[in-house]
PDB file of N, CA and C in Angstrom:
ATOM      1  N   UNK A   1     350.522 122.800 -74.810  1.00  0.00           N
ATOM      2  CA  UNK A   1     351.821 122.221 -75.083  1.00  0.00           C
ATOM      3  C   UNK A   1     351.669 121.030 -76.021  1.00  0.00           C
ATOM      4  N   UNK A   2     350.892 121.206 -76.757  1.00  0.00           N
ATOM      5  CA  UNK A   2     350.422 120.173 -77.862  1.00  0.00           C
ATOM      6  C   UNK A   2     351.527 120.043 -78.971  1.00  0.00           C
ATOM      7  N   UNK A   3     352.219 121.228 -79.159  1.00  0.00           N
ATOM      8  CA  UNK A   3     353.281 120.912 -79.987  1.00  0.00           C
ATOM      9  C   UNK A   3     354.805 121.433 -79.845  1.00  0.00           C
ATOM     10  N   UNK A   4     355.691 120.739 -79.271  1.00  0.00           N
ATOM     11  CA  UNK A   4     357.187 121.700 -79.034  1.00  0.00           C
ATOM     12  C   UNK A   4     357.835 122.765 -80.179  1.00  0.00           C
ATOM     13  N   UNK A   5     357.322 123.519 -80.766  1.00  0.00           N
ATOM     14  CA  UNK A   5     358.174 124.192 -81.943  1.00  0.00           C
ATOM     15  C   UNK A   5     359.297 124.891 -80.962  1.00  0.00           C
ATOM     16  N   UNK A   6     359.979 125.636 -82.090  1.00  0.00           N
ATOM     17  CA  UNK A   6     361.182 126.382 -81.401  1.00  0.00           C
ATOM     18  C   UNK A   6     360.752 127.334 -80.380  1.00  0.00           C
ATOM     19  N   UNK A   7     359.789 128.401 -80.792  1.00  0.00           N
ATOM     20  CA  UNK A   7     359.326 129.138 -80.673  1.00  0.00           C
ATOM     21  C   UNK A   7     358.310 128.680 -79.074  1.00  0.00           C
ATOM     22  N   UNK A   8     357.799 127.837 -79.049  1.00  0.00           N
ATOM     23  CA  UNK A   8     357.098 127.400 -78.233  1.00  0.00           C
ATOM     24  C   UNK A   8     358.126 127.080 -76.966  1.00  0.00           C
ATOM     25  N   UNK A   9     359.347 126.517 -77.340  1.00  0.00           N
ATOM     26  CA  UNK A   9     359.795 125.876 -76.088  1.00  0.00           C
ATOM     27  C   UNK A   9     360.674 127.144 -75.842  1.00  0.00           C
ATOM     28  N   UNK A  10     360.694 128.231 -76.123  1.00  0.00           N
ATOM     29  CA  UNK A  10     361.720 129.195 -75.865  1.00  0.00           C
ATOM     30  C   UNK A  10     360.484 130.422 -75.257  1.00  0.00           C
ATOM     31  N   UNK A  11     359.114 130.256 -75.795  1.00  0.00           N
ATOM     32  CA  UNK A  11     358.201 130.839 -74.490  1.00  0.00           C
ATOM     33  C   UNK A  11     357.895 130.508 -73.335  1.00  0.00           C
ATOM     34  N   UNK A  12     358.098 128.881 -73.345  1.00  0.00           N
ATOM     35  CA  UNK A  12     357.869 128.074 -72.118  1.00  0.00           C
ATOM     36  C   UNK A  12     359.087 128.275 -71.230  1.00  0.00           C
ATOM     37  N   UNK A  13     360.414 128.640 -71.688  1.00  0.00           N
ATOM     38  CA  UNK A  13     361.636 128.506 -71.251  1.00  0.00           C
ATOM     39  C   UNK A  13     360.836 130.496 -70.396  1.00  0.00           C
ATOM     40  N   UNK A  14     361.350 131.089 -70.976  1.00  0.00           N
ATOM     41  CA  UNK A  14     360.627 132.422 -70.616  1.00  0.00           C
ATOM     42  C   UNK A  14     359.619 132.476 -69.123  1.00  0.00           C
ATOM     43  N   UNK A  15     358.424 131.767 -69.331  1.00  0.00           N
ATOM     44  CA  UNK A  15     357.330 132.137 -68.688  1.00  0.00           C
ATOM     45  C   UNK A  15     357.907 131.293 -67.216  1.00  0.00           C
ATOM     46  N   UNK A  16     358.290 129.852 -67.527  1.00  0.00           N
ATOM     47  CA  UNK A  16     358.537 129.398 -66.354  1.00  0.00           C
ATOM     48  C   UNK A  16     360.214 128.859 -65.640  1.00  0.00           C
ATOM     49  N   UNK A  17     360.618 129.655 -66.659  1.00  0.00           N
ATOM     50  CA  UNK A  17     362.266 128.815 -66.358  1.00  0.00           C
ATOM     51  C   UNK A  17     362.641 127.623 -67.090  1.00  0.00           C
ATOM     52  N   UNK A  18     364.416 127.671 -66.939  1.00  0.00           N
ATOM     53  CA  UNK A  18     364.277 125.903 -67.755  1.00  0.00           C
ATOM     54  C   UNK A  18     364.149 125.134 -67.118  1.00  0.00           C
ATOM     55  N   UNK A  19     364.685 125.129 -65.329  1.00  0.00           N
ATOM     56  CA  UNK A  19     364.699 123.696 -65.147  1.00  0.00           C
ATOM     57  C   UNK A  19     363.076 123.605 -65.102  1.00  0.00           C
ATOM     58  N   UNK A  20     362.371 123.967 -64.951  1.00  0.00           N
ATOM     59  CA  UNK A  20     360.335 123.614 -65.189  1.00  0.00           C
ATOM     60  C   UNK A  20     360.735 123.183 -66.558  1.00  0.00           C
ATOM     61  N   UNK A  21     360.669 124.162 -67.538  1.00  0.00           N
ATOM     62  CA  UNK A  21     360.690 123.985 -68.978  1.00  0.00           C
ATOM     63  C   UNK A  21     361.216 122.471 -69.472  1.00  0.00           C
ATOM     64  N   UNK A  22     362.263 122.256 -68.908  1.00  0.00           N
ATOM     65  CA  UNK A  22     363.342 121.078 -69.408  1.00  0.00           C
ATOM     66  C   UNK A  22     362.618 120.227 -68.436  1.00  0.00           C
ATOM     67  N   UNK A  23     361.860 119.829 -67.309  1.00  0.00           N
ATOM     68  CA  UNK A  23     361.037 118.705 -67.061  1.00  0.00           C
ATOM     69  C   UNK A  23     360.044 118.317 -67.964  1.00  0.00           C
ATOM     70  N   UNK A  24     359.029 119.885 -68.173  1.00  0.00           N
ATOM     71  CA  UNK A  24     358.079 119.348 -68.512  1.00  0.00           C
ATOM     72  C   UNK A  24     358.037 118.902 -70.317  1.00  0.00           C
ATOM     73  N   UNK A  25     359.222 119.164 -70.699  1.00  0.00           N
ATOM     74  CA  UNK A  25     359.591 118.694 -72.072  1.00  0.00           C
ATOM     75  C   UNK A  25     360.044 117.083 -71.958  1.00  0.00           C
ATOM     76  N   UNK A  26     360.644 116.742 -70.993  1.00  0.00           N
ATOM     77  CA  UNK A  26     361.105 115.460 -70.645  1.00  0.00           C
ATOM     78  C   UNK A  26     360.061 114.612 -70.512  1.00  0.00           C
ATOM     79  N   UNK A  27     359.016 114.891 -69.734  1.00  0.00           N
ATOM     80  CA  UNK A  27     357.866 114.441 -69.182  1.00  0.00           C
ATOM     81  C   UNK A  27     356.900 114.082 -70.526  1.00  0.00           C
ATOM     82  N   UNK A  28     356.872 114.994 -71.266  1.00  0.00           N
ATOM     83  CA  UNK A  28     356.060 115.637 -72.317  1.00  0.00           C
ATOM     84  C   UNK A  28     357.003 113.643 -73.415  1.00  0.00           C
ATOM     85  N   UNK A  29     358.302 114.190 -73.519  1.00  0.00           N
ATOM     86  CA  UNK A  29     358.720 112.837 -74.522  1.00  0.00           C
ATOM     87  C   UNK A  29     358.696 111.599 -73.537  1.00  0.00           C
ATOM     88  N   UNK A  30     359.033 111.374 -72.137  1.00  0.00           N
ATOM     89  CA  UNK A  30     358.711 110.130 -71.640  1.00  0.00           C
ATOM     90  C   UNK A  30     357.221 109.480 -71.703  1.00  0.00           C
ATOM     91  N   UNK A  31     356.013 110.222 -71.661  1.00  0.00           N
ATOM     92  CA  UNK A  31     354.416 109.732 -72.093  1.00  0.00           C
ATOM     93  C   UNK A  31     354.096 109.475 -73.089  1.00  0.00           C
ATOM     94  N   UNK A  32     354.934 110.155 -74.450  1.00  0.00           N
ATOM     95  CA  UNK A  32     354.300 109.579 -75.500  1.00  0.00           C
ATOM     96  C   UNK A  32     355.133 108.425 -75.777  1.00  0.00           C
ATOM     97  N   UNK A  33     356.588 108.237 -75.141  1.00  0.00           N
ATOM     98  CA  UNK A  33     357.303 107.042 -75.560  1.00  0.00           C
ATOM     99  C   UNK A  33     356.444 106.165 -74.910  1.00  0.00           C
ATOM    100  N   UNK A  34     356.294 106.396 -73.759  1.00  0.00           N
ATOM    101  CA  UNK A  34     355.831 105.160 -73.235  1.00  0.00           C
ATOM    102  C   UNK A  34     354.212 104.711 -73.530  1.00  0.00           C
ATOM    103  N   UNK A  35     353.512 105.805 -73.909  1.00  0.00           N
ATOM    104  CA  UNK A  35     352.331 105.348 -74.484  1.00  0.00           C
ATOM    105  C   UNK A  35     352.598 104.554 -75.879  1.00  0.00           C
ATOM    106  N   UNK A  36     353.418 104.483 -76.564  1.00  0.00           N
ATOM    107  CA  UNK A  36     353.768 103.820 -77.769  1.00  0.00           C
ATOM    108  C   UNK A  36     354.222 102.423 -77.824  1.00  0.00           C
ATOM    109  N   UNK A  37     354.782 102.623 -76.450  1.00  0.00           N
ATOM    110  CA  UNK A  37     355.526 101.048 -76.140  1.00  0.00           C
ATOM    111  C   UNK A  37     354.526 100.415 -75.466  1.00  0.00           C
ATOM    112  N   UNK A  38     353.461 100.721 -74.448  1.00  0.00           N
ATOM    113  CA  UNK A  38     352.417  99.947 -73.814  1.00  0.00           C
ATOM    114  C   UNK A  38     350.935 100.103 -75.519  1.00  0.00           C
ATOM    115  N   UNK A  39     351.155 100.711 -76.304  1.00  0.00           N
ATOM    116  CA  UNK A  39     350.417 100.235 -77.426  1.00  0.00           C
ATOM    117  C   UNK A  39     350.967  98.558 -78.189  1.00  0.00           C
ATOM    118  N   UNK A  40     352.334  98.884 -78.403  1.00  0.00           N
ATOM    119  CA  UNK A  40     353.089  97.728 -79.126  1.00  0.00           C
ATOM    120  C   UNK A  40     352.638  96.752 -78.033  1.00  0.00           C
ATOM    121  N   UNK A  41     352.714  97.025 -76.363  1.00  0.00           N
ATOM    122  CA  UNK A  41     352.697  95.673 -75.538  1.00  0.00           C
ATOM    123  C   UNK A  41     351.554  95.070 -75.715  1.00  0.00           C
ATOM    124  N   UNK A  42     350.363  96.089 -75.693  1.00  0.00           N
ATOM    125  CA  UNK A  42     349.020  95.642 -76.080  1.00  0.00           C
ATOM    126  C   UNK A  42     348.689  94.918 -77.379  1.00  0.00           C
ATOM    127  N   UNK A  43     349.293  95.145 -78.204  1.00  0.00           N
ATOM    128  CA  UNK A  43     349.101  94.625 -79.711  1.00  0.00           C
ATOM    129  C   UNK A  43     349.796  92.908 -79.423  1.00  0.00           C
ATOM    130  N   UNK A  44     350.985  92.862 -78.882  1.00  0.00           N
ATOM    131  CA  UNK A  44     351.409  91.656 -78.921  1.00  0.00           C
ATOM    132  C   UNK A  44     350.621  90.603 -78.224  1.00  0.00           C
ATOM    133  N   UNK A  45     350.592  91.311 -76.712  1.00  0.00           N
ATOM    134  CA  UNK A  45     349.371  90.461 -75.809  1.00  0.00           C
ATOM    135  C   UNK A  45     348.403  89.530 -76.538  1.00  0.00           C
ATOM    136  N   UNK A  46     347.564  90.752 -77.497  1.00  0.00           N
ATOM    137  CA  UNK A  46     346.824  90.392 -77.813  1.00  0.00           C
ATOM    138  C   UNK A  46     346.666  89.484 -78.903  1.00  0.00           C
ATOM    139  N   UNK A  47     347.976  89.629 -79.701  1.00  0.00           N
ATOM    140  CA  UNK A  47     348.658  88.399 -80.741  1.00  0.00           C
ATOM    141  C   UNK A  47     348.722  86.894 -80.097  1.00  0.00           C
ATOM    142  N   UNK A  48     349.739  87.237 -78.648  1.00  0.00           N
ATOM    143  CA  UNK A  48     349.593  86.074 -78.153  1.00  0.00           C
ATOM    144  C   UNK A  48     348.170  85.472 -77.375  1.00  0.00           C
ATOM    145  N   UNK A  49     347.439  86.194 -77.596  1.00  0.00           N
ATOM    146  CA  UNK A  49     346.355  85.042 -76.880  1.00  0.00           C
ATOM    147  C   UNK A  49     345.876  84.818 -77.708  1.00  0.00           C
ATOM    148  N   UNK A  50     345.233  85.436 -79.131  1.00  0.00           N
ATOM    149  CA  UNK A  50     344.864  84.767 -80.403  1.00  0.00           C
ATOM    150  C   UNK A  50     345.190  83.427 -80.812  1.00  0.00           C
ATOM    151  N   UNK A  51     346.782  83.586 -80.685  1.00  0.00           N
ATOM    152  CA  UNK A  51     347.759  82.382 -81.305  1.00  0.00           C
ATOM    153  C   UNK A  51     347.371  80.745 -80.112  1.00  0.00           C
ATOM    154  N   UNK A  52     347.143  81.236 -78.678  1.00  0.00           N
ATOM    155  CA  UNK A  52     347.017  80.597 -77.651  1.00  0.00           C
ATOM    156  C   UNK A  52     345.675  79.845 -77.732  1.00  0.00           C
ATOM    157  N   UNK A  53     344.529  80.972 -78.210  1.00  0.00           N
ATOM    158  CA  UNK A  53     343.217  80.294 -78.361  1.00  0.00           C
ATOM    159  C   UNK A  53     343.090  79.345 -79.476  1.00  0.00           C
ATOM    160  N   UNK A  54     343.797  79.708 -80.962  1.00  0.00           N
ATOM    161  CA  UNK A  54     343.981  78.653 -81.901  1.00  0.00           C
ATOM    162  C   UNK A  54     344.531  77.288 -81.472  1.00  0.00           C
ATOM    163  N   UNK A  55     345.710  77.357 -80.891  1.00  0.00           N
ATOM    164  CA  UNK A  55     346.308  76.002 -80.430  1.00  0.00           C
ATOM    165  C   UNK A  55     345.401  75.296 -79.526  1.00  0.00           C
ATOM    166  N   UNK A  56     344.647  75.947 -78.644  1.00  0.00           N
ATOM    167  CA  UNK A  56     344.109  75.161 -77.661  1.00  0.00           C
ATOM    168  C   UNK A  56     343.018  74.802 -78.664  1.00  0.00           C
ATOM    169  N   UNK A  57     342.260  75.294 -79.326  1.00  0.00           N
ATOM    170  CA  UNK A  57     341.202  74.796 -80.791  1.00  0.00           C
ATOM    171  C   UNK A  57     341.966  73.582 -81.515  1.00  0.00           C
ATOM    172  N   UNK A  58     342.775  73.596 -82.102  1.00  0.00           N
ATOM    173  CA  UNK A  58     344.007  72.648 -82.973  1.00  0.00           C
ATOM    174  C   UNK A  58     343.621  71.265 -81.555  1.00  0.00           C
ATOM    175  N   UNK A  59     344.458  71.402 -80.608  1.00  0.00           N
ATOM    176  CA  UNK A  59     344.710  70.618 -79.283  1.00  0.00           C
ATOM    177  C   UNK A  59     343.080  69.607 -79.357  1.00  0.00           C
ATOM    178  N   UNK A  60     342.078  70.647 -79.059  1.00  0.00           N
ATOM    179  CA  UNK A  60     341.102  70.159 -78.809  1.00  0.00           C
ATOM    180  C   UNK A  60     339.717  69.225 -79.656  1.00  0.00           C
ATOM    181  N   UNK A  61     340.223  69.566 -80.833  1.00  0.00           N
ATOM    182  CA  UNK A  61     339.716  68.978 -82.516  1.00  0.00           C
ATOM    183  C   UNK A  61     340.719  67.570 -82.540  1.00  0.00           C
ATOM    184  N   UNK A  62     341.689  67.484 -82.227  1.00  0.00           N
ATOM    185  CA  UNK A  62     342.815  66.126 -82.909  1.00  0.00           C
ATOM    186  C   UNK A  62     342.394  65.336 -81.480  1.00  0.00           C
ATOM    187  N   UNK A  63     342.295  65.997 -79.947  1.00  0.00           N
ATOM    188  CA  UNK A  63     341.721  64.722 -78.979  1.00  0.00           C
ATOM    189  C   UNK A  63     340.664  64.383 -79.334  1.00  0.00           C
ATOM    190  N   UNK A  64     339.531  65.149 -80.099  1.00  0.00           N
ATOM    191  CA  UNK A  64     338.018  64.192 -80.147  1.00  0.00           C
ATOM    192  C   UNK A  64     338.034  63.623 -81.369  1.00  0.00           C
ATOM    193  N   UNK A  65     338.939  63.497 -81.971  1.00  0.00           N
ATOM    194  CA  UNK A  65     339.414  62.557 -83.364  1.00  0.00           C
ATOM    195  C   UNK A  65     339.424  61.366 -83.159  1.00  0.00           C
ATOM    196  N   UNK A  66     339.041  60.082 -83.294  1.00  0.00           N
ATOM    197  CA  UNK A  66     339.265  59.007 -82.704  1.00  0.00           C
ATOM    198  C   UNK A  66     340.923  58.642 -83.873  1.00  0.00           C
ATOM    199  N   UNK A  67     342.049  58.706 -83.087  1.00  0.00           N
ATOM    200  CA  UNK A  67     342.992  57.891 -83.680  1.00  0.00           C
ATOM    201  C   UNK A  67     342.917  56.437 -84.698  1.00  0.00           C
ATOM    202  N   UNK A  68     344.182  56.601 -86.093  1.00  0.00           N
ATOM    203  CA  UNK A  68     343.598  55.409 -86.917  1.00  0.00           C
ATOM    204  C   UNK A  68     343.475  53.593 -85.438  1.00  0.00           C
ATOM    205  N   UNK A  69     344.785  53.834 -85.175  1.00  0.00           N
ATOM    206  CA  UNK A  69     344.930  52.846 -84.268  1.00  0.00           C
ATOM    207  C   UNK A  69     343.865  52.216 -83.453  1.00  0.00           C
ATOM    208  N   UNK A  70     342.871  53.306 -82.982  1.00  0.00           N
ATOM    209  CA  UNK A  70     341.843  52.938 -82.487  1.00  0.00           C
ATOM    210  C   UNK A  70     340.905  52.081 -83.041  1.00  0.00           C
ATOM    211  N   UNK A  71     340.743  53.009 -83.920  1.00  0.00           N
ATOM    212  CA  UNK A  71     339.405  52.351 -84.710  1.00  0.00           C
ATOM    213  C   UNK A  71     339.338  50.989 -85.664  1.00  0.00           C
ATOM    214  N   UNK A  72     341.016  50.471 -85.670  1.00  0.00           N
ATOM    215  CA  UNK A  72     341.495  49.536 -86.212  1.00  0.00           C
ATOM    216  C   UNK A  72     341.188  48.109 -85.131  1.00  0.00           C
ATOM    217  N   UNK A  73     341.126  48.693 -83.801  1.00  0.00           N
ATOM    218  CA  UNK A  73     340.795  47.934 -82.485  1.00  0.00           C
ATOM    219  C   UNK A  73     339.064  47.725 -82.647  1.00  0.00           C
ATOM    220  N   UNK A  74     338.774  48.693 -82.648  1.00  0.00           N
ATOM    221  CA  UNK A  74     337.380  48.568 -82.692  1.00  0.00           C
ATOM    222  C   UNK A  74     336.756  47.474 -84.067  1.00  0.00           C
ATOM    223  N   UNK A  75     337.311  47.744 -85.142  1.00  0.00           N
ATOM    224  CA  UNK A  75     336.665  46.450 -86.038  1.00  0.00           C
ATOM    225  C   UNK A  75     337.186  45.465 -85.702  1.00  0.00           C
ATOM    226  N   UNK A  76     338.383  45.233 -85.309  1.00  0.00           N
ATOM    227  CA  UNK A  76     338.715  43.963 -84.849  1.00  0.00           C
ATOM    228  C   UNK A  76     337.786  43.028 -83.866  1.00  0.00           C
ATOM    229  N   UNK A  77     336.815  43.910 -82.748  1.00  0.00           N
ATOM    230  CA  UNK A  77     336.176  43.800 -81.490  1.00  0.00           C
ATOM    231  C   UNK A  77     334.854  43.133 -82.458  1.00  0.00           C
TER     232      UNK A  77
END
């Protein structure tokens, strides 16, 4: 059942009936939708933790920066 042609779903209709036929065609478009949409979910996930690991990099480079203010204290000392 790799591919619905006309021909195909009107042997399947044949061999096992429609209401079988008309599930397993349903079944057949609900897995690949939903394999498409848990691909997109995976792709984003994985956008957002990219974006998450940069910021916490960004975050963590500007705290070990010593601020101008600081160091303006320090020659003063």
């Amino acid at each position: 059942m790799s591919s619905l042609t006309t021909e195909g779903m009107i042997e399947l209709v044949t061999n096992v009936g429609f209401p079988a036929a008309l599930s397993l065609i349903l079944l057949k478009y609900i897995l690949v939708t939903l394999s498409r949409r848990l691909e997109e979910l995976d792709r984003s996930v994985k956008q957002l933790s990219l974006s998450l690991e940069e910021m916490e990099a960004k975050q963590l480079k500007q705290s070990e920066q010593p601020s101008p203010a600081n160091t303006d204290k320090l020659r003063a000392e």
